[in-house]
C-alpha atoms as a PDB file:
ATOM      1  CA  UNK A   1      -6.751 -32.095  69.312  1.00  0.00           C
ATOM      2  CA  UNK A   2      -6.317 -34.591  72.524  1.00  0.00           C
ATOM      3  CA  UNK A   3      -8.183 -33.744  75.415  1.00  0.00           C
ATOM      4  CA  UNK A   4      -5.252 -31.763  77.403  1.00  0.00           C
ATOM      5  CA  UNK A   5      -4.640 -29.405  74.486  1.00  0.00           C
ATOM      6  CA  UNK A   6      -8.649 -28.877  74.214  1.00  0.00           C
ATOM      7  CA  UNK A   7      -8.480 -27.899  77.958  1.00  0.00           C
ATOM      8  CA  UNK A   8      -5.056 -25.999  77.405  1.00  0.00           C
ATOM      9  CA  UNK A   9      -7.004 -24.044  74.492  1.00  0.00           C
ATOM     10  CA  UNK A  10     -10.339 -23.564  75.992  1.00  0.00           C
ATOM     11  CA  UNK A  11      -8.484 -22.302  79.349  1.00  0.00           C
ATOM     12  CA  UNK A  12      -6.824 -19.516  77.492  1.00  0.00           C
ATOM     13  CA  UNK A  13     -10.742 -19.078  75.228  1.00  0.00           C
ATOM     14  CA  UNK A  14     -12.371 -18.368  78.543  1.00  0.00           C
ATOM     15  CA  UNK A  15     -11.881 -16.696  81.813  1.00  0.00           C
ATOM     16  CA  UNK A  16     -13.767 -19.207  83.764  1.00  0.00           C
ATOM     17  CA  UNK A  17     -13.427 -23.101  82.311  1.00  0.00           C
ATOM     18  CA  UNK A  18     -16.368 -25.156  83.185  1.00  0.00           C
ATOM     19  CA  UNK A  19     -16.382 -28.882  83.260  1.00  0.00           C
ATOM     20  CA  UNK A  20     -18.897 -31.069  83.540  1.00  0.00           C
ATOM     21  CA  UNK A  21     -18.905 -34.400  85.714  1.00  0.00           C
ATOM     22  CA  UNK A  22     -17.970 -36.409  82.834  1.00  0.00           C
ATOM     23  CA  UNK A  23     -15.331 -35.022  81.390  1.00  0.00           C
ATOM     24  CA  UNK A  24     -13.928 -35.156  85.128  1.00  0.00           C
ATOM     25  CA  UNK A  25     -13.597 -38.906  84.529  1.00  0.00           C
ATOM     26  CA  UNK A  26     -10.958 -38.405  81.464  1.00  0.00           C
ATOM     27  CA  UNK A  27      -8.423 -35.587  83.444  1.00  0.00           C
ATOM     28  CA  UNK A  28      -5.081 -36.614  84.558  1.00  0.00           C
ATOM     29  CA  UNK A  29      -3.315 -34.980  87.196  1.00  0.00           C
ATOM     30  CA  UNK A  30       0.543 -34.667  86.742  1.00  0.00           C
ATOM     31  CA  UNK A  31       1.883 -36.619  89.338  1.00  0.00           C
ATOM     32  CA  UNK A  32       3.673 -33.807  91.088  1.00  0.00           C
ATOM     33  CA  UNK A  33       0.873 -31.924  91.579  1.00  0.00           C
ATOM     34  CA  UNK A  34      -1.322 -35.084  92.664  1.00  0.00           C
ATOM     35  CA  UNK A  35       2.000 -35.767  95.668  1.00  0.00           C
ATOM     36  CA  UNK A  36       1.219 -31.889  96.209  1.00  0.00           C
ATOM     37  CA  UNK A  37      -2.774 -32.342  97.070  1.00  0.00           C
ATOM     38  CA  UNK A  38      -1.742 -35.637  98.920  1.00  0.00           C
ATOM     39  CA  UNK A  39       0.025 -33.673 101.321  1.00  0.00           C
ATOM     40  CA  UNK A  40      -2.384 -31.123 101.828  1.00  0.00           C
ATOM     41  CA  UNK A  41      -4.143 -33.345 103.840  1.00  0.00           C
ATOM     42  CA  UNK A  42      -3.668 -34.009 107.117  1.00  0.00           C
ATOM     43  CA  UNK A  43       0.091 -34.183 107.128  1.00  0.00           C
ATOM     44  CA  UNK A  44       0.525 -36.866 109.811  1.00  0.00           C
ATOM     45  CA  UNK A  45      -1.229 -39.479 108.600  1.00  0.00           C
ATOM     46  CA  UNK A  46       0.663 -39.169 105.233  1.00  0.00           C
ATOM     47  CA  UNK A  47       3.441 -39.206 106.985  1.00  0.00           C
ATOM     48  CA  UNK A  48       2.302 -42.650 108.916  1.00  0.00           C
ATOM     49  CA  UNK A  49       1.518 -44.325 105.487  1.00  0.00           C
ATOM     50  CA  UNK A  50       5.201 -43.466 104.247  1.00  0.00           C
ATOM     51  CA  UNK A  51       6.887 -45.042 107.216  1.00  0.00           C
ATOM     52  CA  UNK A  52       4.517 -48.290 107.561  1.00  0.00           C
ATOM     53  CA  UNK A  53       5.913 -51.635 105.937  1.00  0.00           C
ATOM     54  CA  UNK A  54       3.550 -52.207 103.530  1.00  0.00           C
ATOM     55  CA  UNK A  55       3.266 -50.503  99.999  1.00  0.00           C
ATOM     56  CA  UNK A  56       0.659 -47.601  99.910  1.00  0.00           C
ATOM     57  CA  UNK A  57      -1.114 -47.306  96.588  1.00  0.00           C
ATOM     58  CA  UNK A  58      -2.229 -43.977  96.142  1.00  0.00           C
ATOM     59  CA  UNK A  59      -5.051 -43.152  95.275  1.00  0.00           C
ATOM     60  CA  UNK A  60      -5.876 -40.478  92.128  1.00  0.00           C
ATOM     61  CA  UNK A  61      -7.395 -37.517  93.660  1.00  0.00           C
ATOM     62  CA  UNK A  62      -9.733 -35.803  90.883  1.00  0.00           C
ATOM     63  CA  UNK A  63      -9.878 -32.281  90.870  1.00  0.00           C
ATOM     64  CA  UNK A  64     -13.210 -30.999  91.671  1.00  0.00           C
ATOM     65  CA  UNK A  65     -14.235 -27.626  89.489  1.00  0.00           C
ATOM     66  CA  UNK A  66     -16.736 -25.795  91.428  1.00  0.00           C
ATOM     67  CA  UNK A  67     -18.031 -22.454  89.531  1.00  0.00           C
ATOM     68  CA  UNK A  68     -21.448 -21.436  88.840  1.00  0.00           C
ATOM     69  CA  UNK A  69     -22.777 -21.040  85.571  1.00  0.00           C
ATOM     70  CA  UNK A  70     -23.617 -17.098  84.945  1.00  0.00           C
ATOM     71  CA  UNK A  71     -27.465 -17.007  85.341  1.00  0.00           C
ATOM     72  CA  UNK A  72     -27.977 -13.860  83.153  1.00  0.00           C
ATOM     73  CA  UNK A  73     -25.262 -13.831  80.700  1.00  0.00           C
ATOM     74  CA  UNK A  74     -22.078 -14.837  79.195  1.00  0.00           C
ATOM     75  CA  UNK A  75     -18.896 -13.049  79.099  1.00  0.00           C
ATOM     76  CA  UNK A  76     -17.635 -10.315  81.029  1.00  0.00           C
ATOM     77  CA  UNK A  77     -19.095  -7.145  79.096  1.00  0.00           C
ATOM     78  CA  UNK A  78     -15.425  -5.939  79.352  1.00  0.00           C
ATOM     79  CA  UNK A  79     -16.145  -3.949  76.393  1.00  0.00           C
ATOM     80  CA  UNK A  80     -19.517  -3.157  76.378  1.00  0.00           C
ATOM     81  CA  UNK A  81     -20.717  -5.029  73.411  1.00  0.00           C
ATOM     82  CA  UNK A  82     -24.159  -6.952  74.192  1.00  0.00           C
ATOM     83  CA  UNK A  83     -24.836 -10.010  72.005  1.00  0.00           C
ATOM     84  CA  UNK A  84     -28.507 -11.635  71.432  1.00  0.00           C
ATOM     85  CA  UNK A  85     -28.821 -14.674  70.823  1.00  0.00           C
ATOM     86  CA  UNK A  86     -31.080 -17.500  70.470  1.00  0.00           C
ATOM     87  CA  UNK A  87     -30.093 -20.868  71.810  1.00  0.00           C
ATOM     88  CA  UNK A  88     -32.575 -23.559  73.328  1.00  0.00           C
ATOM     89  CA  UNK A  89     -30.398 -26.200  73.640  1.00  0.00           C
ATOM     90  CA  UNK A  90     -29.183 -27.562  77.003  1.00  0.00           C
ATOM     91  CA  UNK A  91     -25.144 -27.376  76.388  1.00  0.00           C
ATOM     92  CA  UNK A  92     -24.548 -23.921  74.575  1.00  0.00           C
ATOM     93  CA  UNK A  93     -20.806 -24.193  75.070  1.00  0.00           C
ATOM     94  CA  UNK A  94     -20.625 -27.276  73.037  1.00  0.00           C
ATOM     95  CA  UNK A  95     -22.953 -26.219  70.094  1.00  0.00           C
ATOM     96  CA  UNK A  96     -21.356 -25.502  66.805  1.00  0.00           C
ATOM     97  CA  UNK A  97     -23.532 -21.887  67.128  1.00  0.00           C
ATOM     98  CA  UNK A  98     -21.479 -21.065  70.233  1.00  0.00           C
ATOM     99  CA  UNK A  99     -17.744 -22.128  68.179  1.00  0.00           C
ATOM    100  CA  UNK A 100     -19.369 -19.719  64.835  1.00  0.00           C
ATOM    101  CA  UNK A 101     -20.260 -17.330  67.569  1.00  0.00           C
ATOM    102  CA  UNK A 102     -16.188 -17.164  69.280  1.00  0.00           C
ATOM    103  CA  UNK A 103     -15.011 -17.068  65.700  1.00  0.00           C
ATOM    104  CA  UNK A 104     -17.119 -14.169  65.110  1.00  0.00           C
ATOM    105  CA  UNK A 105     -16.273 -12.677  68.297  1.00  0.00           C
ATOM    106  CA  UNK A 106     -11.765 -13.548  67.872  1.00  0.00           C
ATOM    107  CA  UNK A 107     -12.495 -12.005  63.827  1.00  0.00           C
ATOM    108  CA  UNK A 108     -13.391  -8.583  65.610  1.00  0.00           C
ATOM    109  CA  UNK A 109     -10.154  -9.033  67.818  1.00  0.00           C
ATOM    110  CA  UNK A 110     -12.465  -9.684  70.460  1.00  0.00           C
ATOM    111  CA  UNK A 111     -12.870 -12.572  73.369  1.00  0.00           C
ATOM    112  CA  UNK A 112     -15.833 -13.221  75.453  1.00  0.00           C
ATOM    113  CA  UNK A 113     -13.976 -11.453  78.404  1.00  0.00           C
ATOM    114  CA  UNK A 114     -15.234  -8.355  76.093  1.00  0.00           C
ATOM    115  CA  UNK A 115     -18.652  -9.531  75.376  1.00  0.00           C
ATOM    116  CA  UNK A 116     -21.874  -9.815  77.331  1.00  0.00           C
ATOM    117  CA  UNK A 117     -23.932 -12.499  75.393  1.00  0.00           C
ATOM    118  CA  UNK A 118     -27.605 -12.900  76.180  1.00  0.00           C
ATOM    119  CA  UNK A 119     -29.963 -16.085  75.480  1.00  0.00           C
ATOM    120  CA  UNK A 120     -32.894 -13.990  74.595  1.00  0.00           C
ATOM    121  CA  UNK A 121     -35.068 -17.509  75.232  1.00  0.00           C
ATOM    122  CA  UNK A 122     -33.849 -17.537  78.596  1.00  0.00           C
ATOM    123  CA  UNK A 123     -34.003 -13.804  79.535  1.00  0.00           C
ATOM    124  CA  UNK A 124     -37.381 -13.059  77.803  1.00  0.00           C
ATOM    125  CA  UNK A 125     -38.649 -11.567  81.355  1.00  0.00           C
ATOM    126  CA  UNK A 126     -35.280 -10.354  82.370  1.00  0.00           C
ATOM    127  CA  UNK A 127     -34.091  -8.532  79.224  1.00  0.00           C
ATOM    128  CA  UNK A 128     -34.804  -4.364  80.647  1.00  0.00           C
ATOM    129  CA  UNK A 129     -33.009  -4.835  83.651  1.00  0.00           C
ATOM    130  CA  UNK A 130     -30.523  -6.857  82.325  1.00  0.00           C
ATOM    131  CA  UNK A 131     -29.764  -4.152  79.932  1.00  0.00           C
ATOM    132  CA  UNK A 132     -29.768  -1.392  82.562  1.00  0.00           C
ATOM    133  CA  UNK A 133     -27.065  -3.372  84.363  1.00  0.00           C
ATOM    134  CA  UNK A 134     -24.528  -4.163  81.372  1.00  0.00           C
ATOM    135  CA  UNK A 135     -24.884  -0.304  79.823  1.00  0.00           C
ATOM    136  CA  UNK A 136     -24.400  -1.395  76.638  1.00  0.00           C
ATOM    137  CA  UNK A 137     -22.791   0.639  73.540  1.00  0.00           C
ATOM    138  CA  UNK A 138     -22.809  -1.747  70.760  1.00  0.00           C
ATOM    139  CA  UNK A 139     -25.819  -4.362  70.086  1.00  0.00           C
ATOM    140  CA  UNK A 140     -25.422  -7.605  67.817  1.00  0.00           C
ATOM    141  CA  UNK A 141     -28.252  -9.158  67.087  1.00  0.00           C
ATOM    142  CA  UNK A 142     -28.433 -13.092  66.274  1.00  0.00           C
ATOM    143  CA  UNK A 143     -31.952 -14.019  66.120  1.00  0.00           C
ATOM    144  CA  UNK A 144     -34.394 -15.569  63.694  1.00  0.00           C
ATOM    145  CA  UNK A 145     -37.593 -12.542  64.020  1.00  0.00           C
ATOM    146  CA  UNK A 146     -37.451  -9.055  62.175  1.00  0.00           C
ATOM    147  CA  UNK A 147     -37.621  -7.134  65.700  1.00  0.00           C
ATOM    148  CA  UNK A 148     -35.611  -6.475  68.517  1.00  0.00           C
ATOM    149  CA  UNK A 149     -36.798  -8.434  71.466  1.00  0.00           C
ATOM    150  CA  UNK A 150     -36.048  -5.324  73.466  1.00  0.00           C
ATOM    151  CA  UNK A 151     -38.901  -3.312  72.127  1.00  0.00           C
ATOM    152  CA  UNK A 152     -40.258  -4.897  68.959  1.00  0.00           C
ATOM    153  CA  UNK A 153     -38.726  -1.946  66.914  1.00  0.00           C
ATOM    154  CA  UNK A 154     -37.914  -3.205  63.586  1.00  0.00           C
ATOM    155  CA  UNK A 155     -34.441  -4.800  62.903  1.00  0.00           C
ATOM    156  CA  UNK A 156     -32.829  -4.773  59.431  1.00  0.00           C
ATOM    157  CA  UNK A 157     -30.219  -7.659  59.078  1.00  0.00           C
ATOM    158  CA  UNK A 158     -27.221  -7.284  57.569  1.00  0.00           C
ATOM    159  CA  UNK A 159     -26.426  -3.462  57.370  1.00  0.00           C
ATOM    160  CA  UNK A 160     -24.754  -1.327  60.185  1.00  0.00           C
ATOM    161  CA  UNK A 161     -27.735   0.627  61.714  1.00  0.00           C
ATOM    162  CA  UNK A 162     -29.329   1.711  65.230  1.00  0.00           C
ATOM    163  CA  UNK A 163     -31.358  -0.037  66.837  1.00  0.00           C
ATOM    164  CA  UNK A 164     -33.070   0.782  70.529  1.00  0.00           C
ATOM    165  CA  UNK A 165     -30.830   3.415  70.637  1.00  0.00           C
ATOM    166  CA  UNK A 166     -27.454   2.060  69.756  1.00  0.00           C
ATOM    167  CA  UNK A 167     -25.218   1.793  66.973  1.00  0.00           C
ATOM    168  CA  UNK A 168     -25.738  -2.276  65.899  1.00  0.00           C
ATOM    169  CA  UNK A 169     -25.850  -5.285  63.173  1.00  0.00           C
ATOM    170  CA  UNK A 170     -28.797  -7.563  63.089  1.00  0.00           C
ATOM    171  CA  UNK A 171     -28.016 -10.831  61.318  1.00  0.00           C
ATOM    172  CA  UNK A 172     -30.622 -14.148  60.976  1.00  0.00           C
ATOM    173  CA  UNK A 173     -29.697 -16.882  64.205  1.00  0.00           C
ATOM    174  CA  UNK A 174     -26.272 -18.764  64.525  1.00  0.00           C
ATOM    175  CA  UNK A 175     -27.961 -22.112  62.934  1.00  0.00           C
ATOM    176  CA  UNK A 176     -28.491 -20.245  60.051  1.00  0.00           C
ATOM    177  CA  UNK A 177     -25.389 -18.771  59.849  1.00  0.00           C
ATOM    178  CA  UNK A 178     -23.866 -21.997  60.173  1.00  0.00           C
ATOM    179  CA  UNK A 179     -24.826 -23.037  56.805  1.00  0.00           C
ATOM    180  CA  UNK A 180     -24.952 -19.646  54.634  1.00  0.00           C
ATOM    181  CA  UNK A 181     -21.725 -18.466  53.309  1.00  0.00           C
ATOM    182  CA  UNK A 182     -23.125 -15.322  51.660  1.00  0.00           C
ATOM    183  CA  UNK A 183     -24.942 -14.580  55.015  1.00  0.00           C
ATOM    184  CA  UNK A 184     -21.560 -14.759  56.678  1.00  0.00           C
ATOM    185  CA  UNK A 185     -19.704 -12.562  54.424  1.00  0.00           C
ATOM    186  CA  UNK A 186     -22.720 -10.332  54.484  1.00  0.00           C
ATOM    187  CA  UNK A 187     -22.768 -10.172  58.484  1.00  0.00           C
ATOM    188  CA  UNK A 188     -18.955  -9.592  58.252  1.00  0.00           C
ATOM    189  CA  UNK A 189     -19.072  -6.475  55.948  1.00  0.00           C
ATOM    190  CA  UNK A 190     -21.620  -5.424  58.127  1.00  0.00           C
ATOM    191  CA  UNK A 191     -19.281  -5.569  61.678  1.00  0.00           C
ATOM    192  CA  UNK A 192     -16.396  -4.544  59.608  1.00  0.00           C
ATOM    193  CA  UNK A 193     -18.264  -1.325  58.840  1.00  0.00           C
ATOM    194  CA  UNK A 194     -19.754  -0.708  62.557  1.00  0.00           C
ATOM    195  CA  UNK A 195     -16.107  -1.174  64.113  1.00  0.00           C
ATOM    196  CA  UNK A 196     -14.602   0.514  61.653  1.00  0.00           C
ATOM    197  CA  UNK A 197     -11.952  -2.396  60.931  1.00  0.00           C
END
């Protein structure tokens, strides 16, 4: 997939794109749009450059994405589906767990619009409030330990159940996933069965 259609793609994936400085480097602007932020400047001296004798090269402007990672979670809780996971490297969006974890997510007809997911190492401190604020009715757990980290109450992976209170499927962490084809189709009968698919 070349780079526009990635951005194309990922645009549509996610309500918010991010892009990091590098990947800056690599975007073209269509050259309508670049005469367009050209003359959103001041207008006069454009103007001046277009009527002097000598050739003005312009120069490519570079769009400049300015958006805030979320600090608590991802998604948009749209739905009111929270999602635990476990993730301690530095890029999540570019992991492979994150791409299992959107397929999972577009099998149940879902997008992350829908979804609130939460990096339980990040939120370890966070995680009561956090819930209070999202109101969840569905939990999905991806994480490696037998317990919830919400209250330690035992989680059994792999079967529809409740757990802290709400109807849920515990399954082992993405990177396990990733390699386990019977945990997959396991994890999937189990969703299928909670959302009544």
């Amino acid at each position: 997939m070349d780079k526009e259609n990635e951005l194309g793609f990922l645009s549509q994936m996610f309500d918010t794109l991010y892009l990091f400085p590098e990947e800056l480097e690599d975007i073209e602007i269509p050259e309508e749009e670049l005469d367009q932020l050209n003359t959103t400047g001041d207008e006069q001296e454009i103007k001046e450059k277009k009527t002097s004798p000598t050739p003005v090269v312009a120069t490519p402007i570079k769009k400049a994405i300015k958006k805030q990672l979320p600090t608590d979670y991802y998604g948009e809780n749209k739905r009111y589906i929270t999602i635990f996971i476990e993730h301690s490297g530095v890029d999540i969006f570019r992991s492979k767990e994150f791409q299992l974890l959107l397929k999972i997510i577009g099998a149940l007809q879902l997008t992350l619009q829908e979804v609130a997911v939460i990096n339980v190492l990040e939120q370890k401190d966070n995680l009561p409030k956090l819930i209070e604020k999202l109101s969840p009715q569905y939990y999905l757990y991806f994480i490696n330990k037998n317990e919830s980290p919400l209250s330690s109450e035992s989680v059994p992976k792999y079967v529809p159940t409740e757990i802290d209170g709400k109807p849920a499927v515990a399954a082992d962490s993405l990177t396990k996933l990733l390699l386990d084809v019977e945990k997959k189709r396991d994890l999937w009968m189990a969703l299928k069965t909670l959302f009544e698919i």
